[in-house]
Protein backbone atom coordinates (compact mmCIF):
# COMPACT_ATOMS: atom_id res chain seq x y z
CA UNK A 1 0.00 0.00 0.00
CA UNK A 2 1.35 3.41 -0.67
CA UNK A 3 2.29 5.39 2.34
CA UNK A 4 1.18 8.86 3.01
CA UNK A 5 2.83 11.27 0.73
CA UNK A 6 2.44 9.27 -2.57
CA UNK A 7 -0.50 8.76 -4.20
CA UNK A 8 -1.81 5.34 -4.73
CA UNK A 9 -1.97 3.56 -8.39
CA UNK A 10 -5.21 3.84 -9.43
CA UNK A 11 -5.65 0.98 -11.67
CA UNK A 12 -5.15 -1.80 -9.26
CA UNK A 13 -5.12 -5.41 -11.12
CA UNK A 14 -4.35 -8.89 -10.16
CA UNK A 15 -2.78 -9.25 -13.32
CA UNK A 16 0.54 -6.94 -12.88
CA UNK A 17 1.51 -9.15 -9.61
CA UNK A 18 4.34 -11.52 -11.11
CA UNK A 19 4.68 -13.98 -8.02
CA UNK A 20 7.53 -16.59 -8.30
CA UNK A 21 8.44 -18.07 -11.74
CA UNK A 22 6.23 -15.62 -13.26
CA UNK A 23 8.50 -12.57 -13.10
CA UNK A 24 11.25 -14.08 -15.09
CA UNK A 25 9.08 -16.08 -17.69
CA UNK A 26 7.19 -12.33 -17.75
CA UNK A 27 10.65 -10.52 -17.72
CA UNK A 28 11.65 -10.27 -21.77
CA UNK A 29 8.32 -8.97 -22.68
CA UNK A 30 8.38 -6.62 -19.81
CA UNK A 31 11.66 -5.21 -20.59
CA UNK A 32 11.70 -5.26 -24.10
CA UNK A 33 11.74 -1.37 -23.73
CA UNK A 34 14.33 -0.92 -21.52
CA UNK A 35 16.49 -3.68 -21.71
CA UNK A 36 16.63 -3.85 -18.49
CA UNK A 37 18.88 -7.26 -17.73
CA UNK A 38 17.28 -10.02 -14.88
CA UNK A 39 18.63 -9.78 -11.96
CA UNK A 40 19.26 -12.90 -10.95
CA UNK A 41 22.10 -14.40 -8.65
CA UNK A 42 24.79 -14.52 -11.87
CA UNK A 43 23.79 -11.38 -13.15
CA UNK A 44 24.18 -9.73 -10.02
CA UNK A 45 27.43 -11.73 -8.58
CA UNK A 46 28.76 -10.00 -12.23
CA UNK A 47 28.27 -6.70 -10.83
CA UNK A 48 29.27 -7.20 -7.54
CA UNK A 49 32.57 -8.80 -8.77
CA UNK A 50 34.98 -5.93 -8.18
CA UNK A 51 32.51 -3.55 -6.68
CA UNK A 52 32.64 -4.72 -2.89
CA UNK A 53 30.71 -1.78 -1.92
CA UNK A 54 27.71 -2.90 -3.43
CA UNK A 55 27.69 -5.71 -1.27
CA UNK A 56 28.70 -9.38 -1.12
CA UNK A 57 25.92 -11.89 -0.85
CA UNK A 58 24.54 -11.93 -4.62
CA UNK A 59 22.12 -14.60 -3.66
CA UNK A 60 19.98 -12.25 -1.43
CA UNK A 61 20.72 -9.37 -3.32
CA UNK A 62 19.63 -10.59 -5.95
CA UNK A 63 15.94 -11.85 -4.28
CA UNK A 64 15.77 -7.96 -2.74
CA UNK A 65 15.84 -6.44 -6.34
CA UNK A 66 13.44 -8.57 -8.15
CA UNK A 67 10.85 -7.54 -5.22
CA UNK A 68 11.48 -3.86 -5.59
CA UNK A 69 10.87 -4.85 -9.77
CA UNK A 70 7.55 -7.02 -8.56
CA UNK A 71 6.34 -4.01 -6.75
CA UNK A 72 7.14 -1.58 -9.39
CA UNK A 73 5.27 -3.99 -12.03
CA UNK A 74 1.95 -4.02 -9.80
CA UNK A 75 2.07 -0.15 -8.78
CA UNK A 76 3.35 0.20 -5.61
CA UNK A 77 5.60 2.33 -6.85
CA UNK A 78 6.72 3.80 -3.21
CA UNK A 79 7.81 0.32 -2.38
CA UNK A 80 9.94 0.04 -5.42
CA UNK A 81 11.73 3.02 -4.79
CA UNK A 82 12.41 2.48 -1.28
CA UNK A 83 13.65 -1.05 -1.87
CA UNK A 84 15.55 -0.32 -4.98
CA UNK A 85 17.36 2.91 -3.19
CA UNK A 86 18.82 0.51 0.09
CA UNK A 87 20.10 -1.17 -2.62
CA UNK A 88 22.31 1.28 -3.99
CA UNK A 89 23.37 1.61 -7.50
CA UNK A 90 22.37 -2.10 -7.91
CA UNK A 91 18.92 -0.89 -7.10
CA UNK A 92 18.70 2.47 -8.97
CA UNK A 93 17.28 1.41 -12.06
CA UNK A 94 14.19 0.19 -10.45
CA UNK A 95 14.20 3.20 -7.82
CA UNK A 96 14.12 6.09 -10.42
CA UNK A 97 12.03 4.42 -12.42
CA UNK A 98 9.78 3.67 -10.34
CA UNK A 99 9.75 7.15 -8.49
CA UNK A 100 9.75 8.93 -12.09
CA UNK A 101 6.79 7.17 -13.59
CA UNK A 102 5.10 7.70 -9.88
CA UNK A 103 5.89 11.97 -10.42
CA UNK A 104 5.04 11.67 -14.25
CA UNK A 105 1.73 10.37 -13.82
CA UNK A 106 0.80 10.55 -10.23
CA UNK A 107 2.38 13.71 -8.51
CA UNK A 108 0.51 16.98 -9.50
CA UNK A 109 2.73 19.93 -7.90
CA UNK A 110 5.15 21.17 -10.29
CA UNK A 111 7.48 21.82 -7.40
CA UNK A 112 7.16 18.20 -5.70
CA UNK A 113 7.66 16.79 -9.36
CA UNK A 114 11.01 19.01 -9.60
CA UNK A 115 12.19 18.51 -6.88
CA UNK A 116 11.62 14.44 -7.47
CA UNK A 117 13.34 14.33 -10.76
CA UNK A 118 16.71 16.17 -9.02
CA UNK A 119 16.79 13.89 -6.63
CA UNK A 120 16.66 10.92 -9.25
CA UNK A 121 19.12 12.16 -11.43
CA UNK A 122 21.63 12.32 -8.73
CA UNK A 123 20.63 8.77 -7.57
CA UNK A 124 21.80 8.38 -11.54
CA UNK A 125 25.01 9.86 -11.44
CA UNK A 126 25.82 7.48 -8.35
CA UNK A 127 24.84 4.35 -10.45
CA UNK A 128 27.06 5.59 -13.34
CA UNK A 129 30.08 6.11 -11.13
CA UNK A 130 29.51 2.46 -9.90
CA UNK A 131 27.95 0.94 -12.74
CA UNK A 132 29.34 2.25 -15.57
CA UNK A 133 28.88 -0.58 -18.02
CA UNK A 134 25.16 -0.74 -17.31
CA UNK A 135 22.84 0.66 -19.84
CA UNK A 136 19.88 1.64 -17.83
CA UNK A 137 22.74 3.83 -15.31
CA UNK A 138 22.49 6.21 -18.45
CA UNK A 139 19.64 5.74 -19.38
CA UNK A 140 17.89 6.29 -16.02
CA UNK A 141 20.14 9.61 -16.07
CA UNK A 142 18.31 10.99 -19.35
CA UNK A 143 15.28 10.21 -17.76
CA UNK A 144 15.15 12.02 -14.69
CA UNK A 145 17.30 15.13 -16.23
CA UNK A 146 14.82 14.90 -19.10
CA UNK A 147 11.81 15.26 -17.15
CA UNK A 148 13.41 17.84 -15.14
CA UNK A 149 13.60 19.86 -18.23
CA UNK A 150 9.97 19.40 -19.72
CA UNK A 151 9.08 20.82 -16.43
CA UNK A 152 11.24 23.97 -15.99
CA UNK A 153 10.56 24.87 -20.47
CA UNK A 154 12.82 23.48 -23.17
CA UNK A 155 14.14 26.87 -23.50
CA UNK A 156 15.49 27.13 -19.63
CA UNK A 157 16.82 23.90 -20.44
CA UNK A 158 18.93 24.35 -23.43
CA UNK A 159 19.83 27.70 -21.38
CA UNK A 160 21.08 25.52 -18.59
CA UNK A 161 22.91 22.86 -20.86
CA UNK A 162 20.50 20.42 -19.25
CA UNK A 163 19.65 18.99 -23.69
CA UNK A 164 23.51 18.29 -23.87
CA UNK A 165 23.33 16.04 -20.21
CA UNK A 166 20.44 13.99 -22.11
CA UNK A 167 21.90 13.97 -25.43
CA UNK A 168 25.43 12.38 -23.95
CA UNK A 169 23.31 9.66 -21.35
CA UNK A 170 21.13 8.74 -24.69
CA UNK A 171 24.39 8.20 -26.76
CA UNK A 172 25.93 6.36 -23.87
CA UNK A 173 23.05 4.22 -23.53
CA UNK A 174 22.24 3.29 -27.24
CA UNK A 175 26.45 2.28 -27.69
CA UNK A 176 25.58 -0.24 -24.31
CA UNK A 177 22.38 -1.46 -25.58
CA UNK A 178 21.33 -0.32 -29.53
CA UNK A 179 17.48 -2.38 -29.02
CA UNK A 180 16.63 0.27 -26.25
CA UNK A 181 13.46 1.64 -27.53
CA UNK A 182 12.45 3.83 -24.56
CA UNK A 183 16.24 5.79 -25.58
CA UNK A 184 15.39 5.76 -29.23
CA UNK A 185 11.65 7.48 -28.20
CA UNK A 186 13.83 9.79 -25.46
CA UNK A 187 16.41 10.50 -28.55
CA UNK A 188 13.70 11.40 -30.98
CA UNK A 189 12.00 13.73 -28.45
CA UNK A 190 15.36 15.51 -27.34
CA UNK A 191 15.39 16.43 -31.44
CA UNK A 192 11.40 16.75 -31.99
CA UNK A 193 11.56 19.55 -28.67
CA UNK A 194 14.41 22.03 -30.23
CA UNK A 195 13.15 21.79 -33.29
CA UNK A 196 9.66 22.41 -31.69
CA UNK A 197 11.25 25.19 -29.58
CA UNK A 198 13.70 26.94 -31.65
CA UNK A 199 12.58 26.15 -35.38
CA UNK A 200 14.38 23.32 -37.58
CA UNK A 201 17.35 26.00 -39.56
CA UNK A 202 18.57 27.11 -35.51
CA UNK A 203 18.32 23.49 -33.98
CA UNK A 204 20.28 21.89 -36.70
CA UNK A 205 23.09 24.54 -37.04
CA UNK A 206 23.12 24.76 -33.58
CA UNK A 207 21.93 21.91 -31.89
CA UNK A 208 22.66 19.27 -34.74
CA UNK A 209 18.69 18.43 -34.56
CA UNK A 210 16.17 18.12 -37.14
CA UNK A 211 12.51 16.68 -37.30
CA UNK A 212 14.03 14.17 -39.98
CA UNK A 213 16.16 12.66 -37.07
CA UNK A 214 13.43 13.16 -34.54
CA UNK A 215 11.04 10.71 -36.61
CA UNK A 216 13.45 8.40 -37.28
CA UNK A 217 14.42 7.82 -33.53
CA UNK A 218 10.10 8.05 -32.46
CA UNK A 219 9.52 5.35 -35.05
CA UNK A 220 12.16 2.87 -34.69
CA UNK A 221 11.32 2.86 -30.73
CA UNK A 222 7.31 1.55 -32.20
CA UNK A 223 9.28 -1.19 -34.39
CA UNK A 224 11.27 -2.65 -31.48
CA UNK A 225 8.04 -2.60 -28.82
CA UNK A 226 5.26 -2.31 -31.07
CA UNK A 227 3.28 -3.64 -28.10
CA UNK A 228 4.46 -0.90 -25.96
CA UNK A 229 1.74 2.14 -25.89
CA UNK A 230 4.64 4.31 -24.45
CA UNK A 231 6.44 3.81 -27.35
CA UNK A 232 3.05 5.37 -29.43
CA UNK A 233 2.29 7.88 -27.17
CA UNK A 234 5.33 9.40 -27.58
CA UNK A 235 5.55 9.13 -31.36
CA UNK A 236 2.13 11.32 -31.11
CA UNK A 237 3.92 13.50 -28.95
CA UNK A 238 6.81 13.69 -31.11
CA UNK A 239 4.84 15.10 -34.33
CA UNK A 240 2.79 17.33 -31.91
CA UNK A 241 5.91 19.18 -31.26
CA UNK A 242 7.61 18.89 -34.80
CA UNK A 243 4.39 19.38 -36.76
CA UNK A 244 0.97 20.80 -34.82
CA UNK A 245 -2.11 20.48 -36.53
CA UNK A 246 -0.75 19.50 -39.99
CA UNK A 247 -0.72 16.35 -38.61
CA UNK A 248 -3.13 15.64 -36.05
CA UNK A 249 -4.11 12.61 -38.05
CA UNK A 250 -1.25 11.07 -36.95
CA UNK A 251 -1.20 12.23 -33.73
CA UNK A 252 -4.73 10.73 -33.08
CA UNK A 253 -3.41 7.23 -34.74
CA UNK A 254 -0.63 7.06 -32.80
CA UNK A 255 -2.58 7.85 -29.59
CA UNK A 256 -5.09 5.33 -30.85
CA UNK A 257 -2.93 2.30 -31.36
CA UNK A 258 -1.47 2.80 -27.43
CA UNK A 259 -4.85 3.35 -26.38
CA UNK A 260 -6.38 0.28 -27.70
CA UNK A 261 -3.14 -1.92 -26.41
CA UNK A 262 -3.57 -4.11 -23.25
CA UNK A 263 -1.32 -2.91 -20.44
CA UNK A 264 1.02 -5.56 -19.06
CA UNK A 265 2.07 -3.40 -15.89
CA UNK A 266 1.23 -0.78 -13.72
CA UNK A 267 3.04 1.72 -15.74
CA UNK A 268 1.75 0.60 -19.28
CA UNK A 269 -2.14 0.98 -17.22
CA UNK A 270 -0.79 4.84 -16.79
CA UNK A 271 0.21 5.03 -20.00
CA UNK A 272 -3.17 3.62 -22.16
CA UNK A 273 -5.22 5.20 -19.61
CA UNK A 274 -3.17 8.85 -20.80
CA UNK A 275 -3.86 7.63 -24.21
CA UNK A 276 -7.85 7.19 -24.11
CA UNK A 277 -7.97 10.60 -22.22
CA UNK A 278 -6.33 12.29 -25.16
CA UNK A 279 -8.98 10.59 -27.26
CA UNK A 280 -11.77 11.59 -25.49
């Protein structure tokens, strides 16, 4: 249950609880957009190997992490963070994630939700220090900085160099793992937001982004997980920004296919239940 201070999921279904076995038979299909590895005991002992601080008994580290990931599938997204943060950098994927979708969806103060996504990114930077070989430390990075910047205006952002943090965690992330479809959709929005901002002429000279790019990055992310309504949502998003109403066609298809998906988690139940509302 969700403690005071976080709002509770509101899509509660017996479904997202992956009990036992059913969390690694569930776990390629569930992480086809992140890539996010399984943590089980060898995976883990790999980390750990070198990296003493993390800990030393793989075994039970391994057990604590795929609970904070079972929590974090079924929505109790507090419990996720909390048991992915004790676990330090091991645990940070699952902890910002977890604490990110929670603000993106569930937190309403712009404040609270900055102040969230600062905290996160740091939490990043300590899992990249430690972890620098692991994908999702970068990727988790982009994340949190990029949702710190949608907040505070693109143009504060690119003021504050905050597009250039994203840009570099996104690169370091697609060299680790090129099938990462939630950086390809992050990647295409970095470009489909300057060019949105700052017109196409001044964020290629300047910027090195175009809406040619931008598409290309949105749409490859729907061919890796084209059962992933995030991965839709954000392609409507994406030609929002680079093209307004000339497109709204696509826009409402895109929204469309996400909406009529069947969610597999907690967060994919956020994410088609965003969809229908734009449909409505």
């Amino acid at each position: 249950m969700a403690k005071k201070g976080w709002a509770a999921f509101p899509h509660a279904n017996k479904a997202y609880d992956y009990t036992g076995e059913s969390l690694a038979k569930s776990w390629k299909t569930l992480h086809a957009g992140d890539q996010e590895p399984f943590p089980d005991e060898t995976h883990i002992a790999r980390l750990l190997k070198g990296n003493a601080k993390l800990g030393k008994d793989a075994a039970a580290t391994a057990s604590a992490l795929q609970e904070a990931w079972r929590a974090f599938h079924r929505g109790d997204f507090e419990a996720a963070f909390e048991q992915g943060k004790a676990l330090k950098a091991l645990g940070a994927s699952v902890a910002i994630k977890a604490a990110g979708i929670h603000a993106t969806y569930l937190v309403d103060g712009e404040k609270e939700k900055l102040a969230r996504y600062e905290a996160l990114a740091a939490l990043a930077d300590e899992a990249i220090a430690a972890l620098p070989g692991e994908a999702n430390s970068h990727y988790r990075r982009a994340f949190a900085i990029g949702r710190y910047s949608q907040c505070i205006s693109i143009t504060k952002a690119l003021a504050q160099g905050l597009a250039g943090k994203v840009k570099e965690s996104l690169d370091a992330t697609l060299e680790l793992a090129p099938k990462h479809a939630e950086a390809q959709t992050a990647l295409g929005l970095y470009h489909a937001e300057i060019v949105g901002k700052v017109g196409g002429m001044l964020a290629k000279l300047t910027y090195g982004a175009s809406a040619a790019i931008a598409e290309k990055h949105l749409t490859e992310a729907t061919r890796l997980t084209p059962a992933s309504p995030i991965a839709w949502i954000e392609l409507g998003n994406g030609l929002l920004l680079l093209h307004g109403d000339k497109r709204e066609d696509a826009v409402a298809e895109a929204y469309s296919k996400a909406a009529k998906l069947k969610p597999r988690d907690a967060m994919e139940a956020l994410d088609v239940a965003w969809a229908k509302d734009q449909l409505a």
